[in-house]
Protein backbone atom coordinates (compact mmCIF):
# COMPACT_ATOMS: atom_id res chain seq x y z
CA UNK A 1 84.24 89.78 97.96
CA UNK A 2 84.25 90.92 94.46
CA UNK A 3 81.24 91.77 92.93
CA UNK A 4 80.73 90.87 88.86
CA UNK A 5 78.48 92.30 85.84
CA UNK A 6 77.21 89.32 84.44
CA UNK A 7 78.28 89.21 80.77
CA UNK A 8 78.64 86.40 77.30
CA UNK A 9 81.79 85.12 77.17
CA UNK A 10 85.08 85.35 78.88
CA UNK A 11 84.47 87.85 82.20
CA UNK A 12 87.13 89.97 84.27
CA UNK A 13 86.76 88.94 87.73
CA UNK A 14 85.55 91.79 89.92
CA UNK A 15 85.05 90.02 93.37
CA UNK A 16 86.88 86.85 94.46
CA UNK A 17 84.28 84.29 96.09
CA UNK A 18 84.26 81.07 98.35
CA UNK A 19 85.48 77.98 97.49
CA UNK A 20 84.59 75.97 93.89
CA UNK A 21 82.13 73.86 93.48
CA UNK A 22 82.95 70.54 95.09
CA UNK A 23 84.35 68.25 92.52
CA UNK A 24 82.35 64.94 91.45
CA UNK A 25 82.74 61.73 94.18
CA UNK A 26 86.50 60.77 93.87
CA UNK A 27 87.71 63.02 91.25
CA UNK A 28 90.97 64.03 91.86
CA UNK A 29 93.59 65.65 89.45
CA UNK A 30 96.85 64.79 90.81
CA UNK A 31 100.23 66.77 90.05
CA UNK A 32 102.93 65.27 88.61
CA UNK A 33 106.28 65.43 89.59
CA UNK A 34 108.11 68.58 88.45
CA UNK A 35 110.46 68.94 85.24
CA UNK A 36 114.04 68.04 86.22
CA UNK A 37 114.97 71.29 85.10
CA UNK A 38 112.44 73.07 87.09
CA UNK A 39 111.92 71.02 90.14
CA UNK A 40 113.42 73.74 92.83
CA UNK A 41 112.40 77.09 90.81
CA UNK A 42 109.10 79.04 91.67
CA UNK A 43 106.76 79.96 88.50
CA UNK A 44 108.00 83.35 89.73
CA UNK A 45 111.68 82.61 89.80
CA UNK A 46 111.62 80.57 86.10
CA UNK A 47 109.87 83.67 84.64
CA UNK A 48 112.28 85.92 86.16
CA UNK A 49 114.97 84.39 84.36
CA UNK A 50 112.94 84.76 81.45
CA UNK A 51 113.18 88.60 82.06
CA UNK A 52 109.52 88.53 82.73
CA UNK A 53 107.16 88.69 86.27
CA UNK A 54 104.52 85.83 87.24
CA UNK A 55 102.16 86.82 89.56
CA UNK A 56 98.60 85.97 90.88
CA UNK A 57 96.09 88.60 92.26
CA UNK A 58 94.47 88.30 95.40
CA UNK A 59 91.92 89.80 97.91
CA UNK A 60 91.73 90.54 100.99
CA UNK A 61 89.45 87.30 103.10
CA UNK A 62 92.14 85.21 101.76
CA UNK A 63 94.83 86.69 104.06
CA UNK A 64 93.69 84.78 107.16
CA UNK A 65 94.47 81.64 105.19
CA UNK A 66 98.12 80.45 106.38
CA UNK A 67 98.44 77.67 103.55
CA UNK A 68 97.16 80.63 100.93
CA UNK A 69 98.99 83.06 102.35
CA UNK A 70 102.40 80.73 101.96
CA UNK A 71 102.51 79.61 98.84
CA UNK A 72 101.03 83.53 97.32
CA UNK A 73 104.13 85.01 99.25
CA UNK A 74 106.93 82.38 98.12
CA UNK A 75 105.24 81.65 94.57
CA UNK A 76 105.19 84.23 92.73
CA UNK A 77 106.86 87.43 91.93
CA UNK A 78 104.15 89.79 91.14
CA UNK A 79 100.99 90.30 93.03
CA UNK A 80 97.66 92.49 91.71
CA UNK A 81 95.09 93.71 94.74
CA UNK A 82 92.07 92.39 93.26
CA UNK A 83 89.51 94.34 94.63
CA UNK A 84 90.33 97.23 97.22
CA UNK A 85 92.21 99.26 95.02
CA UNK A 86 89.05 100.08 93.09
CA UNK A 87 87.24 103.08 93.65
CA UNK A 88 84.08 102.08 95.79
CA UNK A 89 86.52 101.22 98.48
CA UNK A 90 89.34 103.96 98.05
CA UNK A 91 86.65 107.21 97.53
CA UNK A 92 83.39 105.56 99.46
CA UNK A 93 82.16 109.25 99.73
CA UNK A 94 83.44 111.84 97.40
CA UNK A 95 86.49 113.50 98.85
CA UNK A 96 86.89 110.78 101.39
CA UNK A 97 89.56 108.19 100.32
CA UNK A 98 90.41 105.32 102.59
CA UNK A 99 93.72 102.98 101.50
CA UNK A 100 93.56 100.56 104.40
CA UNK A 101 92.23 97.08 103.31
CA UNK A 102 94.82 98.03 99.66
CA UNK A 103 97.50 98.93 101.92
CA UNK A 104 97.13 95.32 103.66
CA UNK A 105 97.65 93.98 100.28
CA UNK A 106 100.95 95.89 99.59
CA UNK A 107 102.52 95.86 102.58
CA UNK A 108 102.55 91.98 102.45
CA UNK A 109 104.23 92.43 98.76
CA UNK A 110 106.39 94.30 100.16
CA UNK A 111 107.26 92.52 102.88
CA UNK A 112 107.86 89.61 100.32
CA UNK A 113 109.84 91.22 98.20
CA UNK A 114 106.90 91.32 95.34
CA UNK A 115 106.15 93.85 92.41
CA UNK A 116 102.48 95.56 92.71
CA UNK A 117 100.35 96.57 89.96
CA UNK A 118 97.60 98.58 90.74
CA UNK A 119 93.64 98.03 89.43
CA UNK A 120 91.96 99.65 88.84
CA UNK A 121 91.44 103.07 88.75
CA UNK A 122 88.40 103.98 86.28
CA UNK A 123 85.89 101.31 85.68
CA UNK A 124 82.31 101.57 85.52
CA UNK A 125 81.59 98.86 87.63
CA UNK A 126 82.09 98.46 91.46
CA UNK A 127 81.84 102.77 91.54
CA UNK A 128 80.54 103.98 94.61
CA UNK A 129 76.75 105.26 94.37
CA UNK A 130 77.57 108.95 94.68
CA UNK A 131 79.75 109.25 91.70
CA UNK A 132 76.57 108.69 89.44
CA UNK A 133 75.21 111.76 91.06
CA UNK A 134 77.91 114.12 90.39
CA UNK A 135 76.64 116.57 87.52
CA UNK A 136 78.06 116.23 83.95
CA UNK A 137 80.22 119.28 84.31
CA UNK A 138 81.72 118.17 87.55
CA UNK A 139 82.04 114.27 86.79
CA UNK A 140 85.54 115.35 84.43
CA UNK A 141 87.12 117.18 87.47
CA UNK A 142 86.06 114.52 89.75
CA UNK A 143 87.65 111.76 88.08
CA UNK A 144 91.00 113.79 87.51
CA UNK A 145 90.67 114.15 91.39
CA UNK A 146 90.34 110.94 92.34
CA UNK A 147 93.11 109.19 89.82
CA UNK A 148 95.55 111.88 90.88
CA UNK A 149 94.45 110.89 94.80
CA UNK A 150 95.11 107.39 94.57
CA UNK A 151 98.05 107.30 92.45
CA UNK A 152 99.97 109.81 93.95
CA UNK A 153 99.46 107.61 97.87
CA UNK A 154 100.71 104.81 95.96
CA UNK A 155 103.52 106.76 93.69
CA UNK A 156 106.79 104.93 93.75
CA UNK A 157 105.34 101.66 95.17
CA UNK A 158 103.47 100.01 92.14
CA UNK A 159 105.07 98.85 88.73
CA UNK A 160 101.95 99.40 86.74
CA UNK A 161 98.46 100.89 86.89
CA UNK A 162 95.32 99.40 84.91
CA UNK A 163 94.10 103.11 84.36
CA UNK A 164 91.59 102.64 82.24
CA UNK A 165 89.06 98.89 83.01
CA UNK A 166 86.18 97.59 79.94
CA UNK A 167 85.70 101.06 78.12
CA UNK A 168 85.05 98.72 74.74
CA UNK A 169 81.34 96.50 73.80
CA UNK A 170 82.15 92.38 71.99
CA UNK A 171 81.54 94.69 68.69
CA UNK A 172 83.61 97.60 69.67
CA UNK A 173 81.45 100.49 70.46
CA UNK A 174 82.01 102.09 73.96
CA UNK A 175 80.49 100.89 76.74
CA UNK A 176 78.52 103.54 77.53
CA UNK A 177 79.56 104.01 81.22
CA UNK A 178 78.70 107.11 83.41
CA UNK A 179 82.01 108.53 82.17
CA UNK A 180 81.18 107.93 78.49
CA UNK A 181 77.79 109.32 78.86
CA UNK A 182 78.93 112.54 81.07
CA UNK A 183 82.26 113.36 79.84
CA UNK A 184 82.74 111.84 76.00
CA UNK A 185 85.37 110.06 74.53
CA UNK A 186 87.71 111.36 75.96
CA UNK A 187 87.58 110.43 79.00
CA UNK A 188 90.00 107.71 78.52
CA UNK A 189 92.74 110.17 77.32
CA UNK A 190 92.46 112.53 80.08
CA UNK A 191 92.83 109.78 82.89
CA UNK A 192 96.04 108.79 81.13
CA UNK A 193 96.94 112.18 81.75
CA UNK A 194 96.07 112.76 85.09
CA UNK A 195 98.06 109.23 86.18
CA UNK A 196 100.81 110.35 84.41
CA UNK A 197 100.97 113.36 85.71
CA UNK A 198 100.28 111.79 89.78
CA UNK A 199 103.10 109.14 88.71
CA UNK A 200 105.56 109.61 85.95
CA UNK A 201 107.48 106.33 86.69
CA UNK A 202 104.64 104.02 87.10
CA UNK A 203 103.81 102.40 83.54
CA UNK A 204 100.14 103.11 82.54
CA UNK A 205 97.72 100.32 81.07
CA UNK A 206 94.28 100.06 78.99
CA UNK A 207 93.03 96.28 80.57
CA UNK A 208 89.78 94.58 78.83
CA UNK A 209 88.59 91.25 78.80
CA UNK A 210 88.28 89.45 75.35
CA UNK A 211 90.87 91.24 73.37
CA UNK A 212 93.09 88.50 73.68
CA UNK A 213 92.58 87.24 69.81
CA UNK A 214 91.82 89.36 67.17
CA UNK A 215 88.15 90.71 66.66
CA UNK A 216 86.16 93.72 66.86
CA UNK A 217 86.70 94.82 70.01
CA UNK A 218 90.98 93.80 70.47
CA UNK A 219 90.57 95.95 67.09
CA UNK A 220 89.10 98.73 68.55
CA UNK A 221 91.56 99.02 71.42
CA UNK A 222 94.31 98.74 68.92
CA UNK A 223 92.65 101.81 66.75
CA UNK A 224 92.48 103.60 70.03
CA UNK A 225 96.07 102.84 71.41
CA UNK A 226 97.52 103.99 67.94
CA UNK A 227 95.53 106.98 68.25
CA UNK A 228 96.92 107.60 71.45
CA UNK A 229 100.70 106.98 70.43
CA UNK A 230 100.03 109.30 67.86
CA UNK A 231 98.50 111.86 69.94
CA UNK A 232 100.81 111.83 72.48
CA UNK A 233 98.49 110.50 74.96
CA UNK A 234 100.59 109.07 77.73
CA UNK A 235 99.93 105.13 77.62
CA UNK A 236 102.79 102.20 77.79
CA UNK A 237 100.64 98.68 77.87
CA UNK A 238 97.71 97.18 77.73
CA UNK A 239 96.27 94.44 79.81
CA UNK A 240 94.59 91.05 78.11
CA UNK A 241 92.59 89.96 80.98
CA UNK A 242 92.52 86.28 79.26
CA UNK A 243 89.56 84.83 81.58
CA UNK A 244 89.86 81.86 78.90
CA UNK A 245 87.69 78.55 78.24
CA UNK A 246 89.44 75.51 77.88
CA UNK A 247 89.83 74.16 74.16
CA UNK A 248 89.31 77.72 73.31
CA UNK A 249 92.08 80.03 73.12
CA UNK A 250 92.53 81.98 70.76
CA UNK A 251 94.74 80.61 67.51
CA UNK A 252 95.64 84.27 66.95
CA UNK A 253 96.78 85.33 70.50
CA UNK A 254 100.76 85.83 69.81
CA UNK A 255 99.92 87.39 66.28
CA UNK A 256 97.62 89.79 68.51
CA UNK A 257 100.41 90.65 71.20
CA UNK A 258 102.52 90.96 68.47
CA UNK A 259 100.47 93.52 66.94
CA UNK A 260 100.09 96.12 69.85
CA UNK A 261 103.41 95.59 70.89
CA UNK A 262 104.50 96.68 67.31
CA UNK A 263 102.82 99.96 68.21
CA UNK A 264 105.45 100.64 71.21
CA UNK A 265 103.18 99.48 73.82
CA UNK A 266 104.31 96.80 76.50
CA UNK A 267 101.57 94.03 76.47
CA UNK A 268 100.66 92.02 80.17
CA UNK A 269 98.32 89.53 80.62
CA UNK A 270 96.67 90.51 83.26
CA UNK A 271 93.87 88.06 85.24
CA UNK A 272 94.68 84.82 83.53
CA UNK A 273 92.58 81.78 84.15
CA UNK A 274 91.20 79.20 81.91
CA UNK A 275 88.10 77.50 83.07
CA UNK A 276 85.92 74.17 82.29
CA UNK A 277 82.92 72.37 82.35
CA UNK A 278 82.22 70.75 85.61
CA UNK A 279 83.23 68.37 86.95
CA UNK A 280 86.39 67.23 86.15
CA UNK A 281 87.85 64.85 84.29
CA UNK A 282 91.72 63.65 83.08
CA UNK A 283 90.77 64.87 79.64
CA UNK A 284 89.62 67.75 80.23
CA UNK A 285 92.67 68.75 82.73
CA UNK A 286 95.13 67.75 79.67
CA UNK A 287 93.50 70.30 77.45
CA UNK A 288 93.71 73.57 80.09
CA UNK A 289 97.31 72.00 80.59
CA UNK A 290 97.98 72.63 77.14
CA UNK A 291 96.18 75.69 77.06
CA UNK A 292 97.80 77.14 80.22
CA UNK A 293 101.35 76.09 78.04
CA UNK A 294 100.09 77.81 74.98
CA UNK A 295 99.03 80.88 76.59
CA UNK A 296 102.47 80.94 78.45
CA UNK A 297 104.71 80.35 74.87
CA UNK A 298 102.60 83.24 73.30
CA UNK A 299 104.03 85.80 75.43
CA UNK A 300 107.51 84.41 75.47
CA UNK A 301 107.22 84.60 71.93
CA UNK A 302 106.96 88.79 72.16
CA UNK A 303 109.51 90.66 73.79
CA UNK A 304 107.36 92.95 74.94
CA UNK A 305 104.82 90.72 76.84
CA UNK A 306 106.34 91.55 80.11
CA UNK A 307 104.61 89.42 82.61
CA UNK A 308 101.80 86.99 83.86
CA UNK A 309 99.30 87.21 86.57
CA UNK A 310 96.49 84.61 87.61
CA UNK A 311 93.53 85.91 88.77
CA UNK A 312 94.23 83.98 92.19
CA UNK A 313 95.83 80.83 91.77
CA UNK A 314 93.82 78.60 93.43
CA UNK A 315 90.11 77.17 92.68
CA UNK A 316 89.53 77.53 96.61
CA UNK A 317 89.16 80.96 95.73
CA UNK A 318 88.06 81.65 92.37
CA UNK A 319 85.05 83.74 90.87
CA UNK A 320 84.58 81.51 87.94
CA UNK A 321 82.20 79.33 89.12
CA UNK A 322 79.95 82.39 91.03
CA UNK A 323 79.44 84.31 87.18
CA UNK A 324 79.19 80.80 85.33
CA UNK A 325 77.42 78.34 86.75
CA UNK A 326 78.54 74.58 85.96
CA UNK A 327 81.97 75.79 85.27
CA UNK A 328 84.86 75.86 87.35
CA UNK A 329 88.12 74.49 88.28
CA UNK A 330 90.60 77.57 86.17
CA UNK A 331 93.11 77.72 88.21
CA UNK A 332 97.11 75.62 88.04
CA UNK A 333 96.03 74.82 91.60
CA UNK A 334 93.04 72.88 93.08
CA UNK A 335 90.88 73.69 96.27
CA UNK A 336 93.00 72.01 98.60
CA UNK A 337 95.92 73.82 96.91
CA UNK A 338 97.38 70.33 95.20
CA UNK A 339 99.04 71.65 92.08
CA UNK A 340 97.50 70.39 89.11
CA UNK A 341 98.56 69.33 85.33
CA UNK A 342 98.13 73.07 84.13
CA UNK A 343 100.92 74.11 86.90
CA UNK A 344 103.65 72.10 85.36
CA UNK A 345 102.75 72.94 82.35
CA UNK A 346 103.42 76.30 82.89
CA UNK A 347 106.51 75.61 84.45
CA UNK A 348 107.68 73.62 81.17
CA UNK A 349 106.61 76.75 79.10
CA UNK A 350 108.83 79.08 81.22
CA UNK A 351 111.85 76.71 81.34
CA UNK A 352 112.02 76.91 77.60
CA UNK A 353 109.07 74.75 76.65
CA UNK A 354 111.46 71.76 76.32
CA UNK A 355 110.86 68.33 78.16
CA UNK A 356 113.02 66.64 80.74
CA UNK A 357 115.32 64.15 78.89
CA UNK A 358 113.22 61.39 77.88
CA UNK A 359 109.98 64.04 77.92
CA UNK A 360 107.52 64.64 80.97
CA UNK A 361 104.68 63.10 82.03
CA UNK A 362 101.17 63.41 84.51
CA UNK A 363 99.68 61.03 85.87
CA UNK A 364 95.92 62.04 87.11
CA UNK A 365 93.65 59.47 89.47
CA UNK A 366 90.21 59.02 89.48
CA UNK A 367 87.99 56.94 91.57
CA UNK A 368 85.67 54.72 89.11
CA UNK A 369 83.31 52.76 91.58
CA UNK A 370 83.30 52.32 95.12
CA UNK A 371 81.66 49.63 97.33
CA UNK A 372 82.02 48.73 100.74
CA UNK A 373 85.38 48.02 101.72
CA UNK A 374 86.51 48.73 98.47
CA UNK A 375 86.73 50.54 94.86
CA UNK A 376 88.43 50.38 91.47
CA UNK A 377 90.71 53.56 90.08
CA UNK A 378 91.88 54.32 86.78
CA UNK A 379 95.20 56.61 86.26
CA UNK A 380 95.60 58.34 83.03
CA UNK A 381 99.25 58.48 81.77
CA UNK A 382 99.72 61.52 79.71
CA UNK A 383 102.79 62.36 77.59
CA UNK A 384 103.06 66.10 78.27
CA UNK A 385 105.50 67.17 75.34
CA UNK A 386 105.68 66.99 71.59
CA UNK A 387 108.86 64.71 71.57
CA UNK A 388 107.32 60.93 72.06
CA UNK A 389 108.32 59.09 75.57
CA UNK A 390 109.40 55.65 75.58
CA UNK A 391 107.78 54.15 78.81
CA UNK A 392 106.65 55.41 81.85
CA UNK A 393 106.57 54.74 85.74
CA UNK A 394 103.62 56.26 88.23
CA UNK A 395 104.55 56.09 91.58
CA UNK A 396 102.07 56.77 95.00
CA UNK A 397 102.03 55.91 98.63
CA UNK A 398 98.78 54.01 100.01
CA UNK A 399 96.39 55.89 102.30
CA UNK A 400 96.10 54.21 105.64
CA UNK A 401 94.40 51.14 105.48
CA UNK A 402 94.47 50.79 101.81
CA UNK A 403 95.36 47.75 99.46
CA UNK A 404 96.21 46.96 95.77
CA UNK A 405 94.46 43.50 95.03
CA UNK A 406 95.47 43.43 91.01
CA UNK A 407 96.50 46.08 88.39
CA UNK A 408 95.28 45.64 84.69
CA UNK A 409 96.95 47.69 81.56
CA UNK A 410 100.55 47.88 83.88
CA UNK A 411 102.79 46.05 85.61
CA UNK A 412 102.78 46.25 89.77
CA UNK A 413 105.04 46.12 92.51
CA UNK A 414 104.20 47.11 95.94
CA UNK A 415 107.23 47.57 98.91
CA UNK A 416 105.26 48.42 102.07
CA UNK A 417 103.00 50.96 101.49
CA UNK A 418 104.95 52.30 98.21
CA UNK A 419 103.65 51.57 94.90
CA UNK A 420 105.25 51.38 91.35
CA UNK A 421 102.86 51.00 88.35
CA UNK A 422 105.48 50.43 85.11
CA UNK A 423 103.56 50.44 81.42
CA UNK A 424 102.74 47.20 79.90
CA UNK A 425 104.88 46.07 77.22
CA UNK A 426 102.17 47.55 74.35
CA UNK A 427 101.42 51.28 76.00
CA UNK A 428 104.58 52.17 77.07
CA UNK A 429 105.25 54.76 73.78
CA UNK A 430 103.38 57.70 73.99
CA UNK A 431 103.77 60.28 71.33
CA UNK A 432 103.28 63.80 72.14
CA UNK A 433 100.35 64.79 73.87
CA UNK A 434 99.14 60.83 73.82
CA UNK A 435 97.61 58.97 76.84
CA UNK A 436 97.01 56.07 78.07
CA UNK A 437 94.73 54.30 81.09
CA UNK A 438 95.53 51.71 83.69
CA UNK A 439 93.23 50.49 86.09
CA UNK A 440 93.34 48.97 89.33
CA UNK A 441 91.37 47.00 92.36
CA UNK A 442 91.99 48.16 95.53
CA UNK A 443 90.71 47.74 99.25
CA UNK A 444 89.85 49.61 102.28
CA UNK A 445 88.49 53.45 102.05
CA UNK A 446 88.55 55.01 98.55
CA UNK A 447 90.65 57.53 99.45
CA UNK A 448 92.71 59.68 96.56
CA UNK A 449 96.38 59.39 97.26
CA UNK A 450 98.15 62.51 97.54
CA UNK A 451 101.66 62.01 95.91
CA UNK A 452 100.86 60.31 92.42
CA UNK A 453 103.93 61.15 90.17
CA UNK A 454 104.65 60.07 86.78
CA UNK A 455 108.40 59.64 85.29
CA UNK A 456 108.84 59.14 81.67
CA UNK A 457 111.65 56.92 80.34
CA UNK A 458 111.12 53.80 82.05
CA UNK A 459 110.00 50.46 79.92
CA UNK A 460 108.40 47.35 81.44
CA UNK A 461 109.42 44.70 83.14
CA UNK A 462 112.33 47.36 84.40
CA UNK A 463 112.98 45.85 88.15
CA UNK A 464 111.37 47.44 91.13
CA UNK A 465 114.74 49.55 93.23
């Protein structure tokens, strides 16, 4: 598990925990159908034609999840090890270094045919005990020791290393760390080094949490990266964590990329996940979906943001809600792994950002009341794009035992256990990013259907095929 400092504002994730928070009584979220022009390409495929990696992190208790396990190895093209590549678990006693539970980790990328980047390999949290001991004059040589260790197992095998993890304070001080109080500034510089010199192939990153806009501590990296460049300090990225809020990113993130890739530094975006207020709600999934887009477009926008990575991809197994109580639910997929809005949003924003012809939309189900031996629902149709959409169908199959007495705000048509909702003939036009609600009566067990899709283009009264 991944223990975490607790901190204000957006966190890196140190130690993946158990499962979210259960969601509120018959919430569900419910994916959409793919983009047309995306429906057979993994996020890890459409970024690769992109000339960029997606990726997700991941620890090791997940492995013995099958349905985890498949969709990490066939999803993505990039994987980070989370948590046993840091140094409590590779040095647990000073000058004994154990690689097994990381090696787990890589050998399944391998074995997939996935990129590695490695984290981390300095950070002042999740150190082993004994390293606090070691005397000021030692702590320099130790360090050197234990980056050149580590990197040089793993030389030839890993794309990238975070090198350097949360040297910087919100106002841009250093974090005054046993290395900062033992060594000096410069510790930083000389771990560069000593990766370098372990690895000269594998590209070196700074990675901090909250630099992703600009402020006074993405300013001090960027004073300290241009110092470096100058300096000849051997550095090639640095990692923007991005453990964002929904409704919150920042307005100045691809002016900010921009900015420290202009020094001749490669910029990755490194534990991505953008979390909300519990529980959830249609609304609130619609803004991280945009968010999740946005975030996406920035680093498209910069040649020189090279890749993606969620820190894990699934709520099942996310730290948010551990470090922040009430809030939850970051991740593209949910606990049951059921892709939600935010994952085909990203998938628009690596296809090219465009729409399907006629535009995409979601269609997201919530339980309203429930009684015995029935319930009402309400579906929220949401326009996904900025072009406008000119109708809409939303599509589901009944759970066993289940019923559709009368629709209100649509127009119905049930075939067996197959179920068409078209708009009525006054909310079929959504413009982009608009919604629109239909509700319905049903009967039998309130259960959440699994398959709700949405396809734009479709007006009402079109007949049932």
């Amino acid at each position: 598990m991944f223990r975490h400092h607790p901190a204000r504002g957006r966190r890196t994730a140190g130690l993946l925990v158990t499962a979210l928070a259960t969601l509120s009584a018959g919430l569900a979220a419910v994916a959409p159908a793919p983009p047309a022009h995306a429906d057979t390409a993994t996020l890890g495929e459409l970024a690769e034609a992109k000339g960029r990696y997606f990726g997700s992190a991941t620890d090791n208790p997940e492995l013995s999840d099958t349905r985890y396990t498949q969709i990490l190895g066939s999803e993505f093209g990039q994987i980070t090890v989370g948590n046993t590549m840091k140094w409590q678990y590779t040095e647990p006693s000073r000058g004994r270094f154990d690689y097994t539970a990381a090696e787990e980790i890589v050998d399944l990328a391998e074995s997939n045919g996935q990129s590695v980047r490695g984290h981390t390999l300095v950070w002042h949290n999740q150190l082993p005990s004994w390293v606090g001991d070691v005397p000021a004059g030692e702590l320099l040589d130790v360090m050197r020791n234990h980056i050149t260790h580590e990197v040089d197992h793993f030389k030839g095998r890993l794309i990238h290393w975070d090198v350097v993890n949360e040297a910087f304070e919100e106002d841009g001080s250093r974090r005054q760390s046993v290395f900062q109080q033992k060594i000096g500034d410069s510790y930083i510089a000389e771990a560069f080094k000593a990766a370098r010199a372990a690895d000269p192939d594998a590209k070196l990153y700074y990675n901090d949490y909250n630099i992703e806009g600009i402020g006074p501590k993405s300013d001090a990296v960027y004073e300290m990266v241009k110092s470096f460049k100058a300096r000849g300090v051997p550095i090639d990225g640095v990692g923007m964590q991005a453990h964002l809020i929904a409704g919150q990113v920042p307005a100045s993130i691809q002016r900010n990329i921009q900015r420290f890739a202009d020094l001749g530094v490669d910029v990755a975006l490194t534990e991505l996940d953008i979390r909300m207020t519990l529980p959830r709600t249609a609304a609130k999934d619609a803004q991280q979906a945009d968010d999740y887009g946005a975030v996406v477009r920035a680093c498209l926008a910069v040649s020189r943001c090279v890749g993606i990575t969620l820190w894990d991809y699934t709520d099942k197994y996310s730290w948010v809600p551990s470090v922040f109580p009430g809030e939850g639910a970051a991740l593209p997929w949910d606990e049951n792994f059921a892709k939600k809005p935010a994952y085909h949003a990203i998938a628009a924003a690596l296809s090219g950002g465009g729409p399907a012809p006629g535009g995409d939309c979601t269609a997201t189900y919530r339980v309203t009341s429930r009684w015995q031996g029935g319930f009402t629902a309400e579906v929220t149709v949401r326009n996904e794009h900025s072009a406008p959409i000119t109708g809409w169908t939303v599509t589901w199959t009944l759970p066993g035992g289940q019923s559709i007495g009368n629709v209100w705000n649509g127009n119905l048509t049930v075939n067996g256990r197959n179920v068409t909702v078209r708009n009525a003939g006054y909310n079929g036009t959504l413009g982009g990013g608009g919604s629109t609600t239909f509700g319905l009566q049903g009967q039998g067990a309130a259960d959440i259907p699994a398959d709700v899709t949405c396809t734009p283009g479709q007006s009402a009264g079109t007949p049932a095929q």
